[in-house]
N, C-alpha and C. Protein backbone atom coordinates (compact mmCIF):
# COMPACT_ATOMS: atom_id res chain seq x y z
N UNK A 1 -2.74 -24.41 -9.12
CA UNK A 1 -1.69 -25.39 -9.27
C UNK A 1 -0.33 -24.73 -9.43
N UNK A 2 -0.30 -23.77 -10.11
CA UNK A 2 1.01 -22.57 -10.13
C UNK A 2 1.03 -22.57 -9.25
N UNK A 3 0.75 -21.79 -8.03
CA UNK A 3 1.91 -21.87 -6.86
C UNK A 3 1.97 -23.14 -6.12
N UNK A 4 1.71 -24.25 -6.16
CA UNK A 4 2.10 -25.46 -5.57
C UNK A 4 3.49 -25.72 -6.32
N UNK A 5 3.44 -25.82 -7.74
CA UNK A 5 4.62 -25.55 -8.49
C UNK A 5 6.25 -24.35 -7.86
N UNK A 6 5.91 -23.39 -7.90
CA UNK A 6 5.96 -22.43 -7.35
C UNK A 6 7.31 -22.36 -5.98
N UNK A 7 6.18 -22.82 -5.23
CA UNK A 7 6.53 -23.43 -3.67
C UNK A 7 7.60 -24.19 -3.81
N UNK A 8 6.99 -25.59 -4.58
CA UNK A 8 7.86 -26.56 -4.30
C UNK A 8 9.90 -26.42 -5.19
N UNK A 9 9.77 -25.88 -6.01
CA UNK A 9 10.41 -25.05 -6.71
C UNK A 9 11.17 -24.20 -5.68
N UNK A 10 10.80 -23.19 -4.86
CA UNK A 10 11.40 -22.38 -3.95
C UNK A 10 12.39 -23.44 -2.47
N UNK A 11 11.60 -24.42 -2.44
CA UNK A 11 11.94 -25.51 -1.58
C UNK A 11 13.11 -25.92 -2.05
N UNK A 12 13.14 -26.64 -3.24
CA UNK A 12 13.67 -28.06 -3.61
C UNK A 12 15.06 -27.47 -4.88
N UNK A 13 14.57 -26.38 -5.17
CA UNK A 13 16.07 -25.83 -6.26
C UNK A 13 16.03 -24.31 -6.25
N UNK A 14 16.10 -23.47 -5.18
CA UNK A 14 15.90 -22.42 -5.27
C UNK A 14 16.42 -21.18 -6.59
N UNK A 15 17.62 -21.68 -7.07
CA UNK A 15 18.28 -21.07 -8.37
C UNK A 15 17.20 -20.85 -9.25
N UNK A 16 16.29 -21.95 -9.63
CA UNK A 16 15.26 -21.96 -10.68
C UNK A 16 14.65 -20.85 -10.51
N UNK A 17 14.05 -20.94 -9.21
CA UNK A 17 12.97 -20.42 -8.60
C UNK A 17 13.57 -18.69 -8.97
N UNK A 18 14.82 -18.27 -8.38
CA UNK A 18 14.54 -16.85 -8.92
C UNK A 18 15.07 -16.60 -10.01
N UNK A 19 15.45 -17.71 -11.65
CA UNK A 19 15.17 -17.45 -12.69
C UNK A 19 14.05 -17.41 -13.28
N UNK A 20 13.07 -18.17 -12.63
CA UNK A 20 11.26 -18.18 -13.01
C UNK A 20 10.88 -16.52 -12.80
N UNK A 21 11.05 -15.81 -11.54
CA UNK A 21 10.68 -15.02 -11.25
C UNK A 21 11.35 -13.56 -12.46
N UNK A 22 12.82 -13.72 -11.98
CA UNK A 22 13.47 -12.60 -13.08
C UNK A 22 13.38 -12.60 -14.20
N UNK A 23 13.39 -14.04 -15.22
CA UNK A 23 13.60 -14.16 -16.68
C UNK A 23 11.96 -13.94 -17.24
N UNK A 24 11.29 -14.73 -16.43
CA UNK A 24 10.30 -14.82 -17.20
C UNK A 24 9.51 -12.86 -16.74
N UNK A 25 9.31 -12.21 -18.14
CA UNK A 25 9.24 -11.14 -18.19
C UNK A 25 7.54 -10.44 -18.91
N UNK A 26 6.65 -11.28 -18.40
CA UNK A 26 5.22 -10.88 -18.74
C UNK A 26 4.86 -10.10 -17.26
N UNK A 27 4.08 -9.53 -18.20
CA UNK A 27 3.53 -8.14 -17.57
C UNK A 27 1.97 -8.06 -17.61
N UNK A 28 1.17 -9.32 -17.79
CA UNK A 28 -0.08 -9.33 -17.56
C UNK A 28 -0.42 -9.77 -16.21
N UNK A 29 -1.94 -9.24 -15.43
CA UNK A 29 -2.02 -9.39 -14.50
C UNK A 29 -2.05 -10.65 -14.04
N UNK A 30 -2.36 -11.84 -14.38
CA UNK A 30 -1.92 -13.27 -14.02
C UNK A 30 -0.23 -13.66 -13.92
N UNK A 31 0.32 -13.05 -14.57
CA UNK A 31 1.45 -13.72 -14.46
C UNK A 31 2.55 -12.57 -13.41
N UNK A 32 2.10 -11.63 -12.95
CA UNK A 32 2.46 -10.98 -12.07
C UNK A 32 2.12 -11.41 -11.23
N UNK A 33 0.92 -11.74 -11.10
CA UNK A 33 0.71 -11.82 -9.10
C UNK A 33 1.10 -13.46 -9.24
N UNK A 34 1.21 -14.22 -10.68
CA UNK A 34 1.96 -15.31 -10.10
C UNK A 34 3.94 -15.54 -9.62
N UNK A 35 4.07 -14.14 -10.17
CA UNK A 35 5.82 -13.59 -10.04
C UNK A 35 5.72 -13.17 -8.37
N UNK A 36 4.59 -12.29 -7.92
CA UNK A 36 4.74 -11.97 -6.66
C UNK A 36 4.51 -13.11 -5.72
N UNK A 37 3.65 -14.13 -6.00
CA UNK A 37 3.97 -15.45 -5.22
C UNK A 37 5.10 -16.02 -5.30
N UNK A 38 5.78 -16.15 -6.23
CA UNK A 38 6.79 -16.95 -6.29
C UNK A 38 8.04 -16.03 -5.60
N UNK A 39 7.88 -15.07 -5.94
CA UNK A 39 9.25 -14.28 -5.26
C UNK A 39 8.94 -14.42 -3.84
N UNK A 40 7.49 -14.11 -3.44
CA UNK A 40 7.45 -13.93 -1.31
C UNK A 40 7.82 -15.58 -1.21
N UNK A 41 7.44 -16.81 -1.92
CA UNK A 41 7.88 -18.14 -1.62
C UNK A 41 9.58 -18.35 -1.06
N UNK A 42 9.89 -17.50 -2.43
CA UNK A 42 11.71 -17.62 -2.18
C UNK A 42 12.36 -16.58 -1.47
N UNK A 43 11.30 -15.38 -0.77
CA UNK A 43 11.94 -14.80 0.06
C UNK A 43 11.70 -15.03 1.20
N UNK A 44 10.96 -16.10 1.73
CA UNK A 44 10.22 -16.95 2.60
C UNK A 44 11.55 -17.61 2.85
N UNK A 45 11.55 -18.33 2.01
CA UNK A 45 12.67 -19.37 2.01
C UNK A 45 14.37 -18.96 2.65
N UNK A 46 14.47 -17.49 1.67
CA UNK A 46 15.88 -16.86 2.33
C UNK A 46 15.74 -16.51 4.21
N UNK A 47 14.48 -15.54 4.04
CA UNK A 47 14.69 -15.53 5.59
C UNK A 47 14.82 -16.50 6.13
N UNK A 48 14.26 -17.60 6.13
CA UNK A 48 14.53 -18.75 7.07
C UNK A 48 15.56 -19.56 7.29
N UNK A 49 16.43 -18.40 5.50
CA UNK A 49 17.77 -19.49 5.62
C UNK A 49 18.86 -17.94 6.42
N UNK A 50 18.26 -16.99 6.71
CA UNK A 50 18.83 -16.06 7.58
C UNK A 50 19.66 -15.27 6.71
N UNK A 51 19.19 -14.80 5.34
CA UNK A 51 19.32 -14.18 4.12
C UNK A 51 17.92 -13.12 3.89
N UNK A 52 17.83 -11.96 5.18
CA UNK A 52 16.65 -10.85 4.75
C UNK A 52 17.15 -9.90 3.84
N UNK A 53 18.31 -9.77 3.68
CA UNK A 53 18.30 -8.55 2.55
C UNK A 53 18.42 -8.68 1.81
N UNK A 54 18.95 -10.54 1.15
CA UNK A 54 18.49 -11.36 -0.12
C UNK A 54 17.09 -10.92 -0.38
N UNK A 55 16.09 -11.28 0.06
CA UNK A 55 14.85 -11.42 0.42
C UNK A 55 14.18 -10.53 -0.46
N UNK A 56 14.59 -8.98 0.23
CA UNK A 56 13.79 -7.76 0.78
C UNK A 56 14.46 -7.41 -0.32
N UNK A 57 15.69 -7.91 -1.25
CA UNK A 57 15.94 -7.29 -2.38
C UNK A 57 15.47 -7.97 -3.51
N UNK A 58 14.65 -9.44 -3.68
CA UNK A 58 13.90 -10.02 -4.53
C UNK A 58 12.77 -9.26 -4.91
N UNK A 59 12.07 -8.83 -3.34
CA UNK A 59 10.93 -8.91 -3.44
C UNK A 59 10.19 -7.68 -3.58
N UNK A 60 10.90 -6.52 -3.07
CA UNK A 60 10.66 -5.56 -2.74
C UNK A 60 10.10 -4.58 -4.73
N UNK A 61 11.07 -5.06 -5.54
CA UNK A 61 10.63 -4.55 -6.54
C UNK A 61 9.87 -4.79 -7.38
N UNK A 62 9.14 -6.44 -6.78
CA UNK A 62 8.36 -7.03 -7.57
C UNK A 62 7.42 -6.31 -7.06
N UNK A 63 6.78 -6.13 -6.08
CA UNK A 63 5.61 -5.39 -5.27
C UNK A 63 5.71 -4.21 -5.77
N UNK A 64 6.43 -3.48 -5.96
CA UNK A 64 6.75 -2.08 -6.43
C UNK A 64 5.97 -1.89 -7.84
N UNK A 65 5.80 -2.55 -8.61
CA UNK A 65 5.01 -3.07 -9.89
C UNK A 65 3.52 -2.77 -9.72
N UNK A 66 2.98 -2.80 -8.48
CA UNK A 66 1.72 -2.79 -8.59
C UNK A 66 1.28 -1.16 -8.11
N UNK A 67 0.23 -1.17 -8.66
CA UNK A 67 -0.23 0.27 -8.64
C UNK A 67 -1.70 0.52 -7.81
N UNK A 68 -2.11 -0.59 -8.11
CA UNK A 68 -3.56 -0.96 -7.32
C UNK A 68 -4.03 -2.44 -6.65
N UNK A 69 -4.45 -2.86 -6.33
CA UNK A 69 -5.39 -3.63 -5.76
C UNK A 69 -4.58 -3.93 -4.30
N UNK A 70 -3.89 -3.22 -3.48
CA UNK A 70 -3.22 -3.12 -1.67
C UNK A 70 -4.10 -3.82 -0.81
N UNK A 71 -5.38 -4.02 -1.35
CA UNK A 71 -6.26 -4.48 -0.65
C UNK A 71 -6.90 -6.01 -0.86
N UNK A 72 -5.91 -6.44 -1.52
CA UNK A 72 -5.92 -7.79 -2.23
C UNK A 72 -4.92 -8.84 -1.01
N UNK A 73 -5.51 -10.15 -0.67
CA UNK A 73 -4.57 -10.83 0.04
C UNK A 73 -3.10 -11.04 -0.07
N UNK A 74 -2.94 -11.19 -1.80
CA UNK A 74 -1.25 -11.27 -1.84
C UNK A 74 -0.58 -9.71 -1.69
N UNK A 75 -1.08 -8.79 -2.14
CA UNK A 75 -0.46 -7.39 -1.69
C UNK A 75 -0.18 -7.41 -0.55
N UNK A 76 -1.35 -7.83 0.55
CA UNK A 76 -1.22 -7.54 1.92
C UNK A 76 -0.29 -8.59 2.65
N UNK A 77 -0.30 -9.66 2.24
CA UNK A 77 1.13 -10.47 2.48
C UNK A 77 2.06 -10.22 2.08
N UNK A 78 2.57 -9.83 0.79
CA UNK A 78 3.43 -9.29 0.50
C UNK A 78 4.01 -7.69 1.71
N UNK A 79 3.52 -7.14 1.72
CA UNK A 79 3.75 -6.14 2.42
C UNK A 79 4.40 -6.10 3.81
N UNK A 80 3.44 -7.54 4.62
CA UNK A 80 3.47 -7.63 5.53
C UNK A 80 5.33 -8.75 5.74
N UNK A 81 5.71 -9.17 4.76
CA UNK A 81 6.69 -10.01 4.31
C UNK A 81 7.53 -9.28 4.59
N UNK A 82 7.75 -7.95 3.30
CA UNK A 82 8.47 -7.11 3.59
C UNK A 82 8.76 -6.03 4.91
N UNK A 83 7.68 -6.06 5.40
CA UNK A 83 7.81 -5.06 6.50
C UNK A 83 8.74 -5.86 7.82
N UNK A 84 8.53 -7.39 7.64
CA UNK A 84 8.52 -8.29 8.66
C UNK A 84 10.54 -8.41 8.14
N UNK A 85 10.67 -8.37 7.19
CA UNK A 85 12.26 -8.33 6.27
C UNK A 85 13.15 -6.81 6.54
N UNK A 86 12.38 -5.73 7.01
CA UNK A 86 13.23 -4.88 7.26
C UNK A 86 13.29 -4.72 8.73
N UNK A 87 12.37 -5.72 9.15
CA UNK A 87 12.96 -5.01 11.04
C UNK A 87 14.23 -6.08 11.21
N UNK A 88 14.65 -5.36 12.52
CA UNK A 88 15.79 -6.29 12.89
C UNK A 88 15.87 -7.33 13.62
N UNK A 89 14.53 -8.03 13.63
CA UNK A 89 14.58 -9.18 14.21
C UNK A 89 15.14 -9.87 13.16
N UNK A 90 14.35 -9.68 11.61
CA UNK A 90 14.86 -10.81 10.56
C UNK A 90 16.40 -10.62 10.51
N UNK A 91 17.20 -9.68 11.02
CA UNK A 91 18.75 -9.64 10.60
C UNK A 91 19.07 -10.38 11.45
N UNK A 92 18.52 -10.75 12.42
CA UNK A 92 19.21 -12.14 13.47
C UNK A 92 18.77 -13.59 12.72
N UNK A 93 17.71 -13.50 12.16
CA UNK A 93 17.61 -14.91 12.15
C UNK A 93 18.49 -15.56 11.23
């Protein structure tokens, strides 16, 4: 239900959305990989609003946090987010 929250949040008031992510400052593994959803949501959101280095600068250090599990679906989206945020197609859009 968190990331439906999350999402809709990244949609509908984006400001919130990356005070949820920055302020709120837990460091257990639930509430991280619910910070790394919410940040790829709102860096989802920037690229599409044609803001990648907004993005790639949300997101990039939240991922940076993790030390293990790369082999986990949100790592690998995440990654693939970012990788997709530094080519230069996203600087056109």
């Amino acid at each position: 239900m968190q990331g439906l929250i999350y999402r809709w949040r990244a949609i509908q008031c984006p400001t919130f959305m990356v005070r949820a992510v920055i302020v709120d400052g837990h460091v257990d593994v639930v509430s991280t990989v619910q910070e790394l959803r919410a940040a790829m949501s709102m860096a989802r959101l920037w690229r599409d609003q044609g803001k990648p280095q907004q993005a790639r600068e949300l997101l990039a250090p939240i991922y940076g946090w993790f030390t293990e599990g790369f082999d986990t679906r949100d790592l690998k989206d995440a990654k693939t987010l970012l990788e997709e945020l530094q080519s230069p197609v996203a600087a056109q859009r």
